[in-house]
Structure formats: structure tokens, C-alpha cells
C-alpha atoms as a PDB file:
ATOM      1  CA  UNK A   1      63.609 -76.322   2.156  1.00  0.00           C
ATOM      2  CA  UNK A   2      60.459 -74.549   1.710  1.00  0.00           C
ATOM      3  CA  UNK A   3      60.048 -70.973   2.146  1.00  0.00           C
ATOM      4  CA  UNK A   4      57.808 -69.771   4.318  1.00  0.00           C
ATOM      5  CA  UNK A   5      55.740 -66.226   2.776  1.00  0.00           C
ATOM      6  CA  UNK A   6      54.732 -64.405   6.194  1.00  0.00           C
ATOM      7  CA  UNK A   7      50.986 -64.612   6.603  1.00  0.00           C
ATOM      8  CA  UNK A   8      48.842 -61.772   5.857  1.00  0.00           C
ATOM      9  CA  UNK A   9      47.235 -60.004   8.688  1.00  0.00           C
ATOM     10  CA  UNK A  10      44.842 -57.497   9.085  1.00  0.00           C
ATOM     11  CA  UNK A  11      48.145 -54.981   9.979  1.00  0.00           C
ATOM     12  CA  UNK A  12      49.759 -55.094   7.058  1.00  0.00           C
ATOM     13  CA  UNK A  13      46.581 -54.940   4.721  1.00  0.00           C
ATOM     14  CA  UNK A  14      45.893 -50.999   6.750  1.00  0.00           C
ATOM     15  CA  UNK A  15      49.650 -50.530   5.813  1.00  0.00           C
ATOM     16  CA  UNK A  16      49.529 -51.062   2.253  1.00  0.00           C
ATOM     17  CA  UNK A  17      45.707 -49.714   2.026  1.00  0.00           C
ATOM     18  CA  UNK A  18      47.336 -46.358   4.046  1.00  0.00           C
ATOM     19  CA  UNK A  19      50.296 -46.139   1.474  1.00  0.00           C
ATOM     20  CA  UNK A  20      48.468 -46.744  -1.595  1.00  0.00           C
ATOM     21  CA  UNK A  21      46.123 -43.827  -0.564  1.00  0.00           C
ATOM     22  CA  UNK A  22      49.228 -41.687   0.024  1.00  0.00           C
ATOM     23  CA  UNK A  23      51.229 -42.446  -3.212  1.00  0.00           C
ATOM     24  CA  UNK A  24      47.859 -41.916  -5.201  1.00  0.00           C
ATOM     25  CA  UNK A  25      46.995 -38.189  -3.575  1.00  0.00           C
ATOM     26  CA  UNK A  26      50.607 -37.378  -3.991  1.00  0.00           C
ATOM     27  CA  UNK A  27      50.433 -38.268  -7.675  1.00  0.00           C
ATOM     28  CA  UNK A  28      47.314 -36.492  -8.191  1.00  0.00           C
ATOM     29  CA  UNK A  29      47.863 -33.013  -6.327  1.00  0.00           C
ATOM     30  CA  UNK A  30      51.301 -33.072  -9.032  1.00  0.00           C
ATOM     31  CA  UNK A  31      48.988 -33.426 -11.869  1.00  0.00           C
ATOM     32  CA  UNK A  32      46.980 -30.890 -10.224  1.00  0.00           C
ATOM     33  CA  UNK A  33      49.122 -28.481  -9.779  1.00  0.00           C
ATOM     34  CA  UNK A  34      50.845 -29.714 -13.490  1.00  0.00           C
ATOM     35  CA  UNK A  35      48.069 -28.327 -15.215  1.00  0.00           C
ATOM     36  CA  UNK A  36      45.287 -26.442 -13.302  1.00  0.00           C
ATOM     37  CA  UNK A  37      46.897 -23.247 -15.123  1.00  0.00           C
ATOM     38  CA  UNK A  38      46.419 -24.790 -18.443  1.00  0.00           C
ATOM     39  CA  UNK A  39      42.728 -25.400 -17.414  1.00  0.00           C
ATOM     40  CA  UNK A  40      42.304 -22.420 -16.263  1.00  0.00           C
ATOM     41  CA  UNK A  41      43.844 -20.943 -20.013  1.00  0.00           C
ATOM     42  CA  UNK A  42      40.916 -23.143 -21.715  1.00  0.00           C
ATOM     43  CA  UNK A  43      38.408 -22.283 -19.912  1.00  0.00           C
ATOM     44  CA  UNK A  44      38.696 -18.617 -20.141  1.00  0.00           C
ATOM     45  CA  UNK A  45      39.442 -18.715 -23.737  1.00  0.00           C
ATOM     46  CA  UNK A  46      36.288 -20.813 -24.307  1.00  0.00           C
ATOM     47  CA  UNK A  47      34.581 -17.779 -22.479  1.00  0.00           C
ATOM     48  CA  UNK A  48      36.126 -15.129 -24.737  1.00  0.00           C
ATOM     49  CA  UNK A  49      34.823 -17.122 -27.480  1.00  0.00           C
ATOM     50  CA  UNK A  50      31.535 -17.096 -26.424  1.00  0.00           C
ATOM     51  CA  UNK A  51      31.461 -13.428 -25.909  1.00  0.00           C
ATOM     52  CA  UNK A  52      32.487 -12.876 -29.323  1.00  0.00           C
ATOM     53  CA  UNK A  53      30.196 -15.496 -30.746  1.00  0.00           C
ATOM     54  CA  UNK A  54      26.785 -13.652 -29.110  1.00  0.00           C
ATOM     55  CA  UNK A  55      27.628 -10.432 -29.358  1.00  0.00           C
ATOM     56  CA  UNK A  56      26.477  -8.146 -32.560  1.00  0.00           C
ATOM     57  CA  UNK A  57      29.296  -7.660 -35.090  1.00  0.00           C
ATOM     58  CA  UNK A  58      30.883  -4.279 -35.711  1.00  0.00           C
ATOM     59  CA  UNK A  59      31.888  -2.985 -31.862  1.00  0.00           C
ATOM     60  CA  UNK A  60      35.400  -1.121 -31.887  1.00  0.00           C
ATOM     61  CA  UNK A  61      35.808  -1.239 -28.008  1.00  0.00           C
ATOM     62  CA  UNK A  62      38.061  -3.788 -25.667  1.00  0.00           C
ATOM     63  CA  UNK A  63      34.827  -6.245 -24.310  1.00  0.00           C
ATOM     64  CA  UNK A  64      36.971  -7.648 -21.541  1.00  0.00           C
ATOM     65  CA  UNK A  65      38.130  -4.067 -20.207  1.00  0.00           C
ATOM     66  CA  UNK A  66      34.529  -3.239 -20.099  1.00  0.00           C
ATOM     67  CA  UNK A  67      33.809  -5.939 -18.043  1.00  0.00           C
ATOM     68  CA  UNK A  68      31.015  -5.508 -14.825  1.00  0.00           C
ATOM     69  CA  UNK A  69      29.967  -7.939 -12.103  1.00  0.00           C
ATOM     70  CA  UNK A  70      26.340  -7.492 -11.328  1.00  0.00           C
ATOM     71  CA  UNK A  71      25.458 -10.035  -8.372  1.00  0.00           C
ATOM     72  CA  UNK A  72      21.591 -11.168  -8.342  1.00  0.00           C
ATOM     73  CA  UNK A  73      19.449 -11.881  -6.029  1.00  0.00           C
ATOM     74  CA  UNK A  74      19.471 -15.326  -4.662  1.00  0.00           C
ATOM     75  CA  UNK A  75      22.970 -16.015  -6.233  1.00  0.00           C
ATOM     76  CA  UNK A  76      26.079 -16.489  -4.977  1.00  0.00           C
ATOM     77  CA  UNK A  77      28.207 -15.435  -7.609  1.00  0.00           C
ATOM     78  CA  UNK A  78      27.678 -12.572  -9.812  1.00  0.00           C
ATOM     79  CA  UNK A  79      26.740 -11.949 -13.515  1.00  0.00           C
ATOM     80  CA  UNK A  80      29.688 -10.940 -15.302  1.00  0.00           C
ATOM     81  CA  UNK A  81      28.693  -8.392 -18.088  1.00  0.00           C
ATOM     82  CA  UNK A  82      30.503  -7.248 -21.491  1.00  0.00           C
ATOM     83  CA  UNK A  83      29.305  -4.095 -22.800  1.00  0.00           C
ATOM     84  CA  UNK A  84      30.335  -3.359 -26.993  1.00  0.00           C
ATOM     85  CA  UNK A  85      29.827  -0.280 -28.365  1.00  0.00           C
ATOM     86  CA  UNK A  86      30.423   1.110 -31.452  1.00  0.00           C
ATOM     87  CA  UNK A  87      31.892   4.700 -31.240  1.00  0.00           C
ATOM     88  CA  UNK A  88      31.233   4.966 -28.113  1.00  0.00           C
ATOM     89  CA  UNK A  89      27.171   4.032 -28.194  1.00  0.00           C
ATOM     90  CA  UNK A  90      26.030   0.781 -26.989  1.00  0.00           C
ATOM     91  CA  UNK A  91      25.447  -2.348 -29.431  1.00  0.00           C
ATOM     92  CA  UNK A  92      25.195  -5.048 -27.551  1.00  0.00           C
ATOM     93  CA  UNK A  93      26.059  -6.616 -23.915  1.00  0.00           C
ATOM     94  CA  UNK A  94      27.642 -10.126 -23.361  1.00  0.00           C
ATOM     95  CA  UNK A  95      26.067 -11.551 -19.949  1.00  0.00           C
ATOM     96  CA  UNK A  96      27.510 -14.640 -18.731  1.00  0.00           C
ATOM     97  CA  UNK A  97      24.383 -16.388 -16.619  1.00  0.00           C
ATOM     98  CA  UNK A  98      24.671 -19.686 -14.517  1.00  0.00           C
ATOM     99  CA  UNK A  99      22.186 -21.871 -12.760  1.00  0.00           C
ATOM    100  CA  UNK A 100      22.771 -24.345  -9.970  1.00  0.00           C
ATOM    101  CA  UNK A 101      19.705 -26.260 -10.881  1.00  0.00           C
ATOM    102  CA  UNK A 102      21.110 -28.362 -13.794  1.00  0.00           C
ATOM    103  CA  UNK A 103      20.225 -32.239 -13.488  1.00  0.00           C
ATOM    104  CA  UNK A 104      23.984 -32.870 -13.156  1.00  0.00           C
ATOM    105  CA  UNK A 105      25.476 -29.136 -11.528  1.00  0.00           C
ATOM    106  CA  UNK A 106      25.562 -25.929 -13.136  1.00  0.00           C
ATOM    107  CA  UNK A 107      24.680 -24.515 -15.962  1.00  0.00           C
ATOM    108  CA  UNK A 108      26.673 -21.601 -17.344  1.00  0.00           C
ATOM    109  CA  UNK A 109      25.730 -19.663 -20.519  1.00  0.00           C
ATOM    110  CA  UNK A 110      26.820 -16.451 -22.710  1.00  0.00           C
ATOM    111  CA  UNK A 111      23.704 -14.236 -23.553  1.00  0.00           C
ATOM    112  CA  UNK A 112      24.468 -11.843 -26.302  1.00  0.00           C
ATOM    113  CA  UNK A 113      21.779  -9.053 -25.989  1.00  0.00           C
ATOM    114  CA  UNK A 114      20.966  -6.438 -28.333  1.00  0.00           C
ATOM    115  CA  UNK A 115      19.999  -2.528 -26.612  1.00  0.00           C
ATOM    116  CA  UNK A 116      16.012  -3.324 -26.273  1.00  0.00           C
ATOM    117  CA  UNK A 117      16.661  -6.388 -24.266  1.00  0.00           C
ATOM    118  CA  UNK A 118      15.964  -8.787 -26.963  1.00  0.00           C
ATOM    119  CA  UNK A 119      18.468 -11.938 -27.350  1.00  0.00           C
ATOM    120  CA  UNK A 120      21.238 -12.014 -29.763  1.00  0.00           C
ATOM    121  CA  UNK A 121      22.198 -15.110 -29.836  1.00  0.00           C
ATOM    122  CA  UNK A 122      23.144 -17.677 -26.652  1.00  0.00           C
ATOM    123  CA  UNK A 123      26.160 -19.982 -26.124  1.00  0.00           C
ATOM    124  CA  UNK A 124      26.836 -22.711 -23.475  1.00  0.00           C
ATOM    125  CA  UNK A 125      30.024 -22.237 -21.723  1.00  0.00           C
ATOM    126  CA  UNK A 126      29.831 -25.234 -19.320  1.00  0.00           C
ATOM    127  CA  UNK A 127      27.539 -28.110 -18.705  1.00  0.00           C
ATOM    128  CA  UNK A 128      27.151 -31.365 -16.966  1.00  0.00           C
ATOM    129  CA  UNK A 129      23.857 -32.745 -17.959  1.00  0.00           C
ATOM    130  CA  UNK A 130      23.473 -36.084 -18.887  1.00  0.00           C
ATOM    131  CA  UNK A 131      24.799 -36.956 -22.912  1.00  0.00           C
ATOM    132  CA  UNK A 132      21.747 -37.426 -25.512  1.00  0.00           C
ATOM    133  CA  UNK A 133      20.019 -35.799 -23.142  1.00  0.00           C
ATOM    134  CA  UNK A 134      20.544 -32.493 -21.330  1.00  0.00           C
ATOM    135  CA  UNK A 135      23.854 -31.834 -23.309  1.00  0.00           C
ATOM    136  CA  UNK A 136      20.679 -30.952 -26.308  1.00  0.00           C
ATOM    137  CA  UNK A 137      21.012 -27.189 -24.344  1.00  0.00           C
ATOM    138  CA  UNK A 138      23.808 -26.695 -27.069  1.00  0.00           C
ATOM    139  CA  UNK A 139      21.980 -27.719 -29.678  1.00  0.00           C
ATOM    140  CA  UNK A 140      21.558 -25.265 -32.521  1.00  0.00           C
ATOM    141  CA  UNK A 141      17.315 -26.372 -32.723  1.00  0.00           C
ATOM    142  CA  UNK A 142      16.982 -25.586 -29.077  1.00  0.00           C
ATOM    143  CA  UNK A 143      18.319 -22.605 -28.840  1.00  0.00           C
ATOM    144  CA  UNK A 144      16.988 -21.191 -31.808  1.00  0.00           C
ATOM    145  CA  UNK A 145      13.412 -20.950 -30.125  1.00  0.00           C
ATOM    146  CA  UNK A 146      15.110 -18.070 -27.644  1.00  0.00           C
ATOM    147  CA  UNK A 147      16.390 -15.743 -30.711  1.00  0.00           C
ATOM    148  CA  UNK A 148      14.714 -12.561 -31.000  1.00  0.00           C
ATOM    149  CA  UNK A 149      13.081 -12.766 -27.260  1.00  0.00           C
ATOM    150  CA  UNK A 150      12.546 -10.368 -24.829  1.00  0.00           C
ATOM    151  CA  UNK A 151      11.675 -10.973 -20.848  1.00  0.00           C
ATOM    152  CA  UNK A 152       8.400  -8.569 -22.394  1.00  0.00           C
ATOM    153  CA  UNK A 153       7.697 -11.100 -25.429  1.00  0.00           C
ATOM    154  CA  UNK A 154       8.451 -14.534 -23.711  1.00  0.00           C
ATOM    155  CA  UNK A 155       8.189 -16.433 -20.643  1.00  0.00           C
ATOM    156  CA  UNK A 156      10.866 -18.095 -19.763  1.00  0.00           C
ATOM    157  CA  UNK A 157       9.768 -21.364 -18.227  1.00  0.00           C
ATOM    158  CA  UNK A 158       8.554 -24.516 -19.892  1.00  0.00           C
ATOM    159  CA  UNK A 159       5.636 -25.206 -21.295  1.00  0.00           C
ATOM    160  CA  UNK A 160       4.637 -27.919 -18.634  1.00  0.00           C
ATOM    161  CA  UNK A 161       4.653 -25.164 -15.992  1.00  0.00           C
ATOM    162  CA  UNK A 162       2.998 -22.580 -17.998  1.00  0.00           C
ATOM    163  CA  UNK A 163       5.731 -21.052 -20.426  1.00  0.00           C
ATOM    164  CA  UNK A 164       6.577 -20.894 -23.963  1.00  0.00           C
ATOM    165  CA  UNK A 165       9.849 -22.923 -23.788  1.00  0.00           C
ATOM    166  CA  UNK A 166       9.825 -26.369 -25.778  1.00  0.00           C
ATOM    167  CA  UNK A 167      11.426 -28.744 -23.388  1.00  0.00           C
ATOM    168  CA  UNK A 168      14.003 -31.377 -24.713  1.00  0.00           C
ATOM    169  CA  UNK A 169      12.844 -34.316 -23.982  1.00  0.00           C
ATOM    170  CA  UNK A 170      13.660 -36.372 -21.103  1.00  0.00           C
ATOM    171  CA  UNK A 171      15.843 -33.854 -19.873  1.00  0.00           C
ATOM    172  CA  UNK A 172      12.713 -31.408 -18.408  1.00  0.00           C
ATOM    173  CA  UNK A 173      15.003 -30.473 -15.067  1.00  0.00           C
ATOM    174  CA  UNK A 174      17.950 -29.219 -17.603  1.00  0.00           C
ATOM    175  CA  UNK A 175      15.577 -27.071 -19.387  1.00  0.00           C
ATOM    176  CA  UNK A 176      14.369 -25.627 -16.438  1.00  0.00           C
ATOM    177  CA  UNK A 177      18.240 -24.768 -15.567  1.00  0.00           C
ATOM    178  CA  UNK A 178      18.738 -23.054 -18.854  1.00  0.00           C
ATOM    179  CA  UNK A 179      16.038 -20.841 -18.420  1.00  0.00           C
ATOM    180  CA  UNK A 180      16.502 -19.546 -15.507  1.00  0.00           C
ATOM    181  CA  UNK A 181      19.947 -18.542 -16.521  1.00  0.00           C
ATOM    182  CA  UNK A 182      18.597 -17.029 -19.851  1.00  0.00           C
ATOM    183  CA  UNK A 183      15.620 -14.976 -17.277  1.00  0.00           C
ATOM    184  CA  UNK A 184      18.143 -14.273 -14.897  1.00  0.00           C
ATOM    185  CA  UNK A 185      20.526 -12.695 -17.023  1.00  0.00           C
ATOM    186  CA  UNK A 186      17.531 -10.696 -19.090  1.00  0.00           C
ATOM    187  CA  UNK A 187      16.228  -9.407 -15.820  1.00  0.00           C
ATOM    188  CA  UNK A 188      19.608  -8.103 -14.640  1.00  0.00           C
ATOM    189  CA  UNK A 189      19.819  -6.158 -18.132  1.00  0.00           C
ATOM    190  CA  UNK A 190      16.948  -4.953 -17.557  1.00  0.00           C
ATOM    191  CA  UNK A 191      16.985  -4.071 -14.105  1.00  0.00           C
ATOM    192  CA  UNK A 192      19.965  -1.820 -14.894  1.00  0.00           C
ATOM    193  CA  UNK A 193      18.882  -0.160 -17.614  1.00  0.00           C
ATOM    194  CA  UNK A 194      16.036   1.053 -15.809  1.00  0.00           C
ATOM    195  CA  UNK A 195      18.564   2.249 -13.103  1.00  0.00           C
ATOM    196  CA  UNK A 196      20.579   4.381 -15.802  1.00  0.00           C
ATOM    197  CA  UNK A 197      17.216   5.403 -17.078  1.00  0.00           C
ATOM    198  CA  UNK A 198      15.958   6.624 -14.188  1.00  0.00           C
ATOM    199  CA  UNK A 199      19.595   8.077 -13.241  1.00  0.00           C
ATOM    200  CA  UNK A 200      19.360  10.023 -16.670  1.00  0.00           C
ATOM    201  CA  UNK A 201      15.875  11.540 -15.602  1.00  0.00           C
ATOM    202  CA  UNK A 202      17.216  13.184 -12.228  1.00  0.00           C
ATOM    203  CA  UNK A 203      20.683  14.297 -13.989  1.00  0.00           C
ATOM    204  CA  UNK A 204      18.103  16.226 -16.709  1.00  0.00           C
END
């Protein structure tokens, strides 16, 4: 005798369409919760790298104790700054900078500046943009062009809208993003050194 399979209905499909959703966010809130403190490890030693990498050699203080949150206008989270010093005189300052403008989400970077404002050196802590494309931000020939500039000796948007930045190529909007986290940290340096300079004229 034949067996009969019962026939598929519309009922049973929502069943195993419900419990297939369930068994999969079960499975992936345990992996979650497996490892979101191991991401979180990485991705705050990449930033300690960073900091390292762009700031000037020879400081003798902690950078992370010194660290300061500056919030800018316009953003929702703040600037994070890391002062080094070097018996107790400032060196250089570590700014990490984001925009929200990237072609494909943020863009965070690690501005190393040296005491006059000028840029040390700049690293890319996180990125999105588009591969062969906007992921060219970390690119050794792109950011060489910021070296050595100063929010007084550059401007900070492309050249298509009136700036001195060489655009990559086909990736115009993540260029854009970039630089307005490079400007954005510069200004905030600057804004506060004016502050402590204009502090240290009324203390006098």
C-alpha cells in the first residue's frame, strides 16, 4: 500500500518559515554574544596602533591616560584626543576623527599632529567604502599629499569643489568623507589651542 505524504498547505509553510527564523536568531545572538568581546579587543587594539603609528616618536607619558573627548559641532559623537609629551611639554596629539559621509558609512581616522597644527602622519581605523575604490583612503600615495599640512596651508576639500585635495578616482564622495574628518579634527586642535591661549593671557 502506498503511503500517503500529507499535502503541503499554506499552514505548515508559516510554521517552518516561523521556526527557521527562530533557530537562525537564536544561533546568531550565541555567536554574538560568543565573540562581541573579542571584537571589541581588535578593534581597540587596532586604535592603539594607530595612535602610536601617527604620533611623533620620543613621548615618555601614558597616551591613553591622557585621553580627552572634545565633541564638535554638528557631530554626534566626540573627538577622542591623545596628548604625548615629552617631559612634561607637548609633542604631539593623536585625534581620532570620523565622518558619516563615506559612500558606504563612516569613515574613522587617527590624525597624528605635531604642536603648530601641522599633520604628522594619518591612519585609517575603519572604513566601508567600496574595494579598488574608496578603500584607496589607506593608501600610502593618498595620504601622503596631507603630510606636512596645516588648516592655514591647505584646504581641505577636493579639487572639483575648489580645494587642493587630489581625489581618487571614482571614489569622489569617499574623498570628500576623509576630508572632512582630517578638517574636522585640525579645527578642533585648533580651536582649543586658541582656548588655552587665550586662558594663558588672562592667568598672566
Amino acid at each position: 500500500m502506498a503511503i500517503q505524504r500529507p499535502k503541503s498547505n499554506l499552514i505548515n509553510m508559516v510554521l517552518a518559515l516561523v521556526l527557521v527564523t527562530v533557530v537562525s536568531s537564536a544561533c546568531l545572538g550565541y555567536i554574538f554574544e560568543l565573540t562581541k568581546d573579542r571584537i571589541a579587543q581588535a578593534k581597540e587594539a587596532k586604535k592603539l596602533r594607530a595612535i602610536v603609528a601617527v604620533t611623533v616618536d620620543g613621548y615618555d607619558n601614558d597616551l591613553v591616560a591622557g585621553r580627552l573627548e572634545v565633541l564638535a559641532d554638528g557631530l554626534k559623537k566626540a573627538l577622542e584626543f591623545y596628548p604625548a609629551t615629552k617631559d612634561s611639554e607637548l609633542i604631539s596629539t593623536a585625534i581620532k576623527s570620523y565622518s558619516t559621509q563615506g559612500f558606504s558609512g563612516d569613515i574613522v581616522v587617527m590624525v597624528g599632529l605635531k604642536p603648530d597644527g601641522s599633520i604628522h602622519r594619518i591612519k585609517v581605523v575603519e572604513q566601508r567604502e567600496t574595494p579598488g575604490l574608496g578603500t584607496k583612503v589607506e593608501s600610502k600615495r593618498f595620504l601622503r599629499q596631507f603630510v606636512g599640512k596645516s588648516l592655514a596651508s591647505f584646504n581641505f576639500k577636493v579639487k572639483k569643489d575648489g580645494g587642493d585635495v587630489d581625489a581618487i578616482t571614482a571614489a569622489t564622495i569617499s574623498t570628500r568623507a576623509f576630508s572632512l574628518a582630517v578638517q574636522t579634527a585640525l579645527a578642533q586642535y585648533q580651536k582649543r589651542a586658541q582656548i588655552a591661549a587665550n586662558q594663558g593671557k588672562k592667568d598672566e
